[in-house]
N, C-alpha and C. Protein backbone atom coordinates (compact mmCIF):
# COMPACT_ATOMS: atom_id res chain seq x y z
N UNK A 1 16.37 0.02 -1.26
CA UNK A 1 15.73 -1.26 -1.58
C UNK A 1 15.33 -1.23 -3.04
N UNK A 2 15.87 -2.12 -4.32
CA UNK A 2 15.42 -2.14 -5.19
C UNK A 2 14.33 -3.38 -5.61
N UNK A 3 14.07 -4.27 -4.88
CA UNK A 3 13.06 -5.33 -5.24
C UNK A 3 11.59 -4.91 -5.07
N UNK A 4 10.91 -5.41 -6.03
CA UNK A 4 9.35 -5.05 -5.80
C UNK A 4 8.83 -6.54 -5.09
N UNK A 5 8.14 -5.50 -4.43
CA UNK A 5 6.67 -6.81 -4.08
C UNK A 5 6.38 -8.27 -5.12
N UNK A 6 6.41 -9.48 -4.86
CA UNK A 6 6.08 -10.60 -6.11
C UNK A 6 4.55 -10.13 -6.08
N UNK A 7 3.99 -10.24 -7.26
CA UNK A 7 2.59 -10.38 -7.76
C UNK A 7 1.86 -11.43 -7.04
N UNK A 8 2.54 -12.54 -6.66
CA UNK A 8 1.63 -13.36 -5.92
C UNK A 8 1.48 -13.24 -4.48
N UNK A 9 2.24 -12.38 -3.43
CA UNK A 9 2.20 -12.07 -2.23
C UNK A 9 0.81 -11.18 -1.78
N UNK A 10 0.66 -11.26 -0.39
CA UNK A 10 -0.56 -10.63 -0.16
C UNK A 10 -0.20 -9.34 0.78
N UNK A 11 0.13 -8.27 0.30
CA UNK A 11 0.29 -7.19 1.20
C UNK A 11 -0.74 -6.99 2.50
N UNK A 12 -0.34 -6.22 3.49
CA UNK A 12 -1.20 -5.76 4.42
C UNK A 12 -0.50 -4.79 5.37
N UNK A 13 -1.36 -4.25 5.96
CA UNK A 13 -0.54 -3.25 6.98
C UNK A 13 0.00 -4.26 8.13
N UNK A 14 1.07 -3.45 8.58
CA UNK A 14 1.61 -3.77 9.98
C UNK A 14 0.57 -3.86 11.23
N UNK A 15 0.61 -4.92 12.03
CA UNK A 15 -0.02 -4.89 13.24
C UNK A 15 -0.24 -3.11 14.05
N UNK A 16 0.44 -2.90 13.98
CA UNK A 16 1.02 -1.32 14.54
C UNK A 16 0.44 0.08 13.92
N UNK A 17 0.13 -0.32 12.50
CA UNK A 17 0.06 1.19 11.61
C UNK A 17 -1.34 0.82 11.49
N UNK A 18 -1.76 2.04 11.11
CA UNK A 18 -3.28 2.71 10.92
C UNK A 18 -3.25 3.39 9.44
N UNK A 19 -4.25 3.00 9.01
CA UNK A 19 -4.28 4.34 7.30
C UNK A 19 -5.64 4.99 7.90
N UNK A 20 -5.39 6.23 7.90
CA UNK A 20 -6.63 7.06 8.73
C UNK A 20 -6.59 8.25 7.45
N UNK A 21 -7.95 8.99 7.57
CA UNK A 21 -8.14 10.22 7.06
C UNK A 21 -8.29 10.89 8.16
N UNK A 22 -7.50 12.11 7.64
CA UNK A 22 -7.19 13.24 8.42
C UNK A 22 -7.91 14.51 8.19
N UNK A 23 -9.03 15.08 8.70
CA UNK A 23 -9.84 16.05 8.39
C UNK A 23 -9.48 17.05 7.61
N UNK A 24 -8.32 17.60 8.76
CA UNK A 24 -7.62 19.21 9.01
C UNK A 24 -6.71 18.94 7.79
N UNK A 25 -6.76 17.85 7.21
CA UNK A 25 -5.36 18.16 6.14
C UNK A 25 -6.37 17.56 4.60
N UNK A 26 -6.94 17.05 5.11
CA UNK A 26 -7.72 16.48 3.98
C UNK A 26 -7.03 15.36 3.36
N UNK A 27 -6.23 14.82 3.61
CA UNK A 27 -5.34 13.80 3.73
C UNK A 27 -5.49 12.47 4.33
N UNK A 28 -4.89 11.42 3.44
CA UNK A 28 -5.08 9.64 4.10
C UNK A 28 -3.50 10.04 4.53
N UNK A 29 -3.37 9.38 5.88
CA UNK A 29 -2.29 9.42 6.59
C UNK A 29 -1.76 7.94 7.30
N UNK A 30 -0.78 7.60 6.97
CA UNK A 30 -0.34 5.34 7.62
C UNK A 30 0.38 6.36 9.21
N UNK A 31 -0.50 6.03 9.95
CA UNK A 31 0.41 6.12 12.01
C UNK A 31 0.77 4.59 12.10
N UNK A 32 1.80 4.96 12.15
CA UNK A 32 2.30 4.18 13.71
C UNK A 32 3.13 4.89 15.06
N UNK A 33 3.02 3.79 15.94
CA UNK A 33 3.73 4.54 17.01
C UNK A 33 4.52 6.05 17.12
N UNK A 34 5.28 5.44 16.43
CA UNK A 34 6.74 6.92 16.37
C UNK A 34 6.53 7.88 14.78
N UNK A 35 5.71 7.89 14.28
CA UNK A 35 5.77 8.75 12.90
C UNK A 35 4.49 8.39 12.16
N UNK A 36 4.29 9.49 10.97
CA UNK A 36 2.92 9.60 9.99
C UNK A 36 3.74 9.81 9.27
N UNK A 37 3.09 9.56 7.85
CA UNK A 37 3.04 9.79 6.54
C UNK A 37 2.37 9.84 5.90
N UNK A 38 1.95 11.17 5.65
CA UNK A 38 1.01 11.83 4.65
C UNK A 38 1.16 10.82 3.18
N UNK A 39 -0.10 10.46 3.08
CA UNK A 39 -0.58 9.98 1.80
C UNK A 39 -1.00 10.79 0.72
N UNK A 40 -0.88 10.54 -0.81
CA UNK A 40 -1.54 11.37 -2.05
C UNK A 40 -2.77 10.00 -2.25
N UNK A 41 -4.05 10.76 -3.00
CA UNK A 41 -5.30 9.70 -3.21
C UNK A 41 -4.71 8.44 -3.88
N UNK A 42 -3.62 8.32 -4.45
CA UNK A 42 -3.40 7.06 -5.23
C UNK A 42 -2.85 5.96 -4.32
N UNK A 43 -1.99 6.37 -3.41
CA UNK A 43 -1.21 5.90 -2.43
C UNK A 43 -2.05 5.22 -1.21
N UNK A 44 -3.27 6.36 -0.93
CA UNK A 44 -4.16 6.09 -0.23
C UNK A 44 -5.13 4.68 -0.71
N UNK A 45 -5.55 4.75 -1.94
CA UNK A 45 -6.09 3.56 -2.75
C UNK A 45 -5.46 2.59 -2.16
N UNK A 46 -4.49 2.49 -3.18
CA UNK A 46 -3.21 1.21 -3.23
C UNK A 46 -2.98 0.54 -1.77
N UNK A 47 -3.17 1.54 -0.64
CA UNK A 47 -2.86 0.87 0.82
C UNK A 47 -4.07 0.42 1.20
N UNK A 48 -5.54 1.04 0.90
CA UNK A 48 -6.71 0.53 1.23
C UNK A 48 -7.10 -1.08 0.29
N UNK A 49 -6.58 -1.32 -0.07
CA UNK A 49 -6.65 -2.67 -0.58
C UNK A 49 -6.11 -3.52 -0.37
N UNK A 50 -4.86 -3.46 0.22
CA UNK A 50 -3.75 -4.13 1.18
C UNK A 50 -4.43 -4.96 2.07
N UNK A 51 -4.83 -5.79 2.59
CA UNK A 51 -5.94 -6.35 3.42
C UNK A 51 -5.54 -7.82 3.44
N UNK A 52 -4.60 -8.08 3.24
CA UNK A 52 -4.33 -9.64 3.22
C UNK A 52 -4.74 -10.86 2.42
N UNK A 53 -5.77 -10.67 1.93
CA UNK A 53 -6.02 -11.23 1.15
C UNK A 53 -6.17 -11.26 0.01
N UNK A 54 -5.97 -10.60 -0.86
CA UNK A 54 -6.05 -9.73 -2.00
C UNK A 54 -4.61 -9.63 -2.62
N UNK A 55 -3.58 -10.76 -3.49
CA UNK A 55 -2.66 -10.63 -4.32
C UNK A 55 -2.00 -9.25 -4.92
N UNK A 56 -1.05 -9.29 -4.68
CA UNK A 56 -0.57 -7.94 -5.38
C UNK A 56 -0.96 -8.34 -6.45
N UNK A 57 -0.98 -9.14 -7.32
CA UNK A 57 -1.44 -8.78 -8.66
C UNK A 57 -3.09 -8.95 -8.79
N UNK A 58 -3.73 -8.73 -8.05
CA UNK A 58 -4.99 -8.58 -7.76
C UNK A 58 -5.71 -6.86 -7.58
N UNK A 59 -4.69 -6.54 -6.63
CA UNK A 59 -4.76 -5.00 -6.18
C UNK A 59 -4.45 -4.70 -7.90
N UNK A 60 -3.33 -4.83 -8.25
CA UNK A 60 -3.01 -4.05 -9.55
C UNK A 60 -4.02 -3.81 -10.58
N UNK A 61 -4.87 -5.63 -10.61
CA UNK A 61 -5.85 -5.32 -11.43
C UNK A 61 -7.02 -4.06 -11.01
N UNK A 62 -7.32 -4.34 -9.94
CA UNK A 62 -8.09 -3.45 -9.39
C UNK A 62 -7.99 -1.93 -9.56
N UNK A 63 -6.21 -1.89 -9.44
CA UNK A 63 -6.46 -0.45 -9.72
C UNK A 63 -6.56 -0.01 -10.96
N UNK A 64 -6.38 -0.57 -11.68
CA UNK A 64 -6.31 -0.42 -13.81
C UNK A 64 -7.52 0.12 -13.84
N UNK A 65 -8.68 -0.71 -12.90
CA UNK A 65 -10.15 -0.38 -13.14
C UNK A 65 -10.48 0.93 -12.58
N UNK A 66 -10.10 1.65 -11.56
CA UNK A 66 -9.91 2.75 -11.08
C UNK A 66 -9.10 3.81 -11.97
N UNK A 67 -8.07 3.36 -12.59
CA UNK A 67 -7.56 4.48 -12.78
C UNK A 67 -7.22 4.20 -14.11
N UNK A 68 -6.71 5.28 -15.49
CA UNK A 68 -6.31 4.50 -16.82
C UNK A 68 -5.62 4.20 -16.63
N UNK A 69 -4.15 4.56 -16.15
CA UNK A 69 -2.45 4.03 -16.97
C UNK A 69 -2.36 3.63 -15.11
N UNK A 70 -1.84 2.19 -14.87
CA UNK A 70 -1.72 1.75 -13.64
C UNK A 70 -0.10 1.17 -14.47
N UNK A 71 0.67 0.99 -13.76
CA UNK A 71 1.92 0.08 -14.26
C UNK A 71 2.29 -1.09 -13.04
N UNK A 72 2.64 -1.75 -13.50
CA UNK A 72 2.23 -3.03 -11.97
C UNK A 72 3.75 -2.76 -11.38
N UNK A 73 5.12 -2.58 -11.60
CA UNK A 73 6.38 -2.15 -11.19
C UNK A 73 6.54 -1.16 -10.12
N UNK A 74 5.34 -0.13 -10.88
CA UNK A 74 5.63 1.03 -9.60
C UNK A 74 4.42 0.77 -8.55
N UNK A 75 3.56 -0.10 -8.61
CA UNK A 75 3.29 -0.02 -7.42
C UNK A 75 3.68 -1.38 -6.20
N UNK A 76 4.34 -2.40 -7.16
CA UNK A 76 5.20 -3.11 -6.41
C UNK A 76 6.30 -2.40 -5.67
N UNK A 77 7.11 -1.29 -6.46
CA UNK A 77 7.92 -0.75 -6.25
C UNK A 77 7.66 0.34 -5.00
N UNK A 78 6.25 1.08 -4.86
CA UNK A 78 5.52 1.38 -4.12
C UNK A 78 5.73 0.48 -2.54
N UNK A 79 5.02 -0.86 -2.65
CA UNK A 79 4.77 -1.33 -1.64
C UNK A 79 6.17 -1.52 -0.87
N UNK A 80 7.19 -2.20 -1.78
CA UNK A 80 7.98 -2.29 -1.10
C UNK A 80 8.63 -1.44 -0.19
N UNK A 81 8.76 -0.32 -0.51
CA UNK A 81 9.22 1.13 0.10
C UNK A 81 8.68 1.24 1.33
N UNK A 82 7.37 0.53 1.26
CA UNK A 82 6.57 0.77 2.85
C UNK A 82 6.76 -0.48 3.45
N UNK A 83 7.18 -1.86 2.91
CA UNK A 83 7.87 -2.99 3.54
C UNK A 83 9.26 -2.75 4.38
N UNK A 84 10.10 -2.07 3.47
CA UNK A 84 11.25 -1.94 4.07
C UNK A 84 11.38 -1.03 5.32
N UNK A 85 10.30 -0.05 5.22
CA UNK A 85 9.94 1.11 6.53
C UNK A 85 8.92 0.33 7.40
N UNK A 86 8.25 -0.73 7.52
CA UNK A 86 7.73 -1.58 8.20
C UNK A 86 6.44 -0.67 8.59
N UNK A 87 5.87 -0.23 7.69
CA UNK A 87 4.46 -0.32 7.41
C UNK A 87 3.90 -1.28 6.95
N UNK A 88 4.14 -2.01 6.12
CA UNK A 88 3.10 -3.31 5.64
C UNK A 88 4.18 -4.07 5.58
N UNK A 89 3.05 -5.72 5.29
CA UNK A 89 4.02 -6.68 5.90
C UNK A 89 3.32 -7.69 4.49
N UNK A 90 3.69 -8.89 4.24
CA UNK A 90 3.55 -9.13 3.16
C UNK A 90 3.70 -10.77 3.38
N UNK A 91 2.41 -11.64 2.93
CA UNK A 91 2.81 -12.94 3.09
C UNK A 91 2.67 -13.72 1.74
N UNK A 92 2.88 -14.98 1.71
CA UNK A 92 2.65 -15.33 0.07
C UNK A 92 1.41 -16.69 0.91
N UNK A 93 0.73 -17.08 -0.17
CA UNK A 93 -0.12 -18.44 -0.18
C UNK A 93 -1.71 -18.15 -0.57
């Protein structure tokens, strides 16, 4: 999949998936049904803001403020990766 997320869409998780912290690993982890995927803290961020209401180019700003060098590509590029694996789902309006 090479398309990113539009800036004006509103990411969110799938009905199905969970972003949980995981004690024993010290780790943010997205479940669903059939599989996990271990999260890194940035990844973990970026999905905790996902919430539907909140513009991808909203999250982006958000994270600039969190972090210095944010680039808005890779984390469109980011989301999508978890669109196409049907972890998050993505509406526009």
């Amino acid at each position: 999949m090479n398309s990113a997320v539009p800036l004006s869409s509103r990411p969110e998780l799938a009905p199905h998936v969970r972003l949980t912290f995981v004690r024993t690993r010290e780790r943010h982890v997205l479940q669903r049904p059939e599989s996990v995927a271990v999260l890194n803290q940035t990844g973990a961020d970026i999905l905790g803001l996902c919430d539907g209401q909140r513009t991808m180019g909203e999250i982006v700003e958000e994270l600039r403020g969190r972090y210095n060098r944010v680039v808005d590509d890779e984390v469109q590029h980011f989301l999508a990766r978890l669109v196409a694996k049907r972890y998050v789902e993505t509406s526009h309006g």
